[in-house]
Protein backbone atom coordinates (compact mmCIF):
# COMPACT_ATOMS: atom_id res chain seq x y z
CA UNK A 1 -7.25 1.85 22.16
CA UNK A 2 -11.29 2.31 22.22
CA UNK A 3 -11.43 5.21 20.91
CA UNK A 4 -15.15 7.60 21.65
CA UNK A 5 -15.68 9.01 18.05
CA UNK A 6 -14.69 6.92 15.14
CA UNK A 7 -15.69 7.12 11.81
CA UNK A 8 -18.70 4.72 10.56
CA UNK A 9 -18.25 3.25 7.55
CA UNK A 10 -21.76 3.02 5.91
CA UNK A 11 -23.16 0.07 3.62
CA UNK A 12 -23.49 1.23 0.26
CA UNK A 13 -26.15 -1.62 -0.32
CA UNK A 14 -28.39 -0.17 2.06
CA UNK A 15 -27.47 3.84 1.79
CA UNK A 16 -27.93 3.73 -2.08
CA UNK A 17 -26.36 7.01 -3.50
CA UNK A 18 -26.88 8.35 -0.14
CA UNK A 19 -23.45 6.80 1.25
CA UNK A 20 -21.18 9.47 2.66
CA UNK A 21 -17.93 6.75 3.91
CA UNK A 22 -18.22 3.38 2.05
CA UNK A 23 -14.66 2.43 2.83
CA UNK A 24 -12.07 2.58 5.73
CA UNK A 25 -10.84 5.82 6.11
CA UNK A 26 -7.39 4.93 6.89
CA UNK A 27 -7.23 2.78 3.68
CA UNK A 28 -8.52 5.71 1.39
CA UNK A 29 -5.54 7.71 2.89
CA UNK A 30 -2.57 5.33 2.31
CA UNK A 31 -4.12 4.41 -1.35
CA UNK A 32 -3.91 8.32 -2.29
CA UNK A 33 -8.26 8.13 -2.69
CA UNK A 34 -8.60 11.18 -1.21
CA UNK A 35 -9.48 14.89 -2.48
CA UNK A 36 -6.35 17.62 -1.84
CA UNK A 37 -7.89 20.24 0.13
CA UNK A 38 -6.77 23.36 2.38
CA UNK A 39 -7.58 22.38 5.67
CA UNK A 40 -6.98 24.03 9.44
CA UNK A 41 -5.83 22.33 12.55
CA UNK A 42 -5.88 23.73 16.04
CA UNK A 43 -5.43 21.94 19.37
CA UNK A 44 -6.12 23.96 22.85
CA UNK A 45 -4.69 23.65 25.87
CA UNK A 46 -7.76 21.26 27.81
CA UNK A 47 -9.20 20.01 24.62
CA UNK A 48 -8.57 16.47 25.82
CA UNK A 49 -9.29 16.80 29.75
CA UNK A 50 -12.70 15.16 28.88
CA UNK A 51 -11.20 11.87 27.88
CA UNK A 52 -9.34 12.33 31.42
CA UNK A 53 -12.16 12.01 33.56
């Protein structure tokens, strides 16, 4: 699926020490390249009706 907000993976060439996502996120994630963090997730009840229309 085409999905509205992806992530952007940025060229490190061109964004110098500036670069916040150099790789694929997904492939940072099943390599274990990722920092452990506390993090909070909440879903409402319409949060998706925008996708609907």
């Amino acid at each position: 699926t085409d999905r509205k907000f992806k992530p952007t993976i940025e060229d490190a060439r061109i964004a110098g020490d500036n670069a916040f996502l150099t790789e694929c996120p997904l492939r940072l994630y099943k390599d274990g390249n990722f920092s452990s963090v506390p993090y909070l997730m909440i879903f409402m009840k319409d949060e998706m009706m925008s996708y609907c229309a």
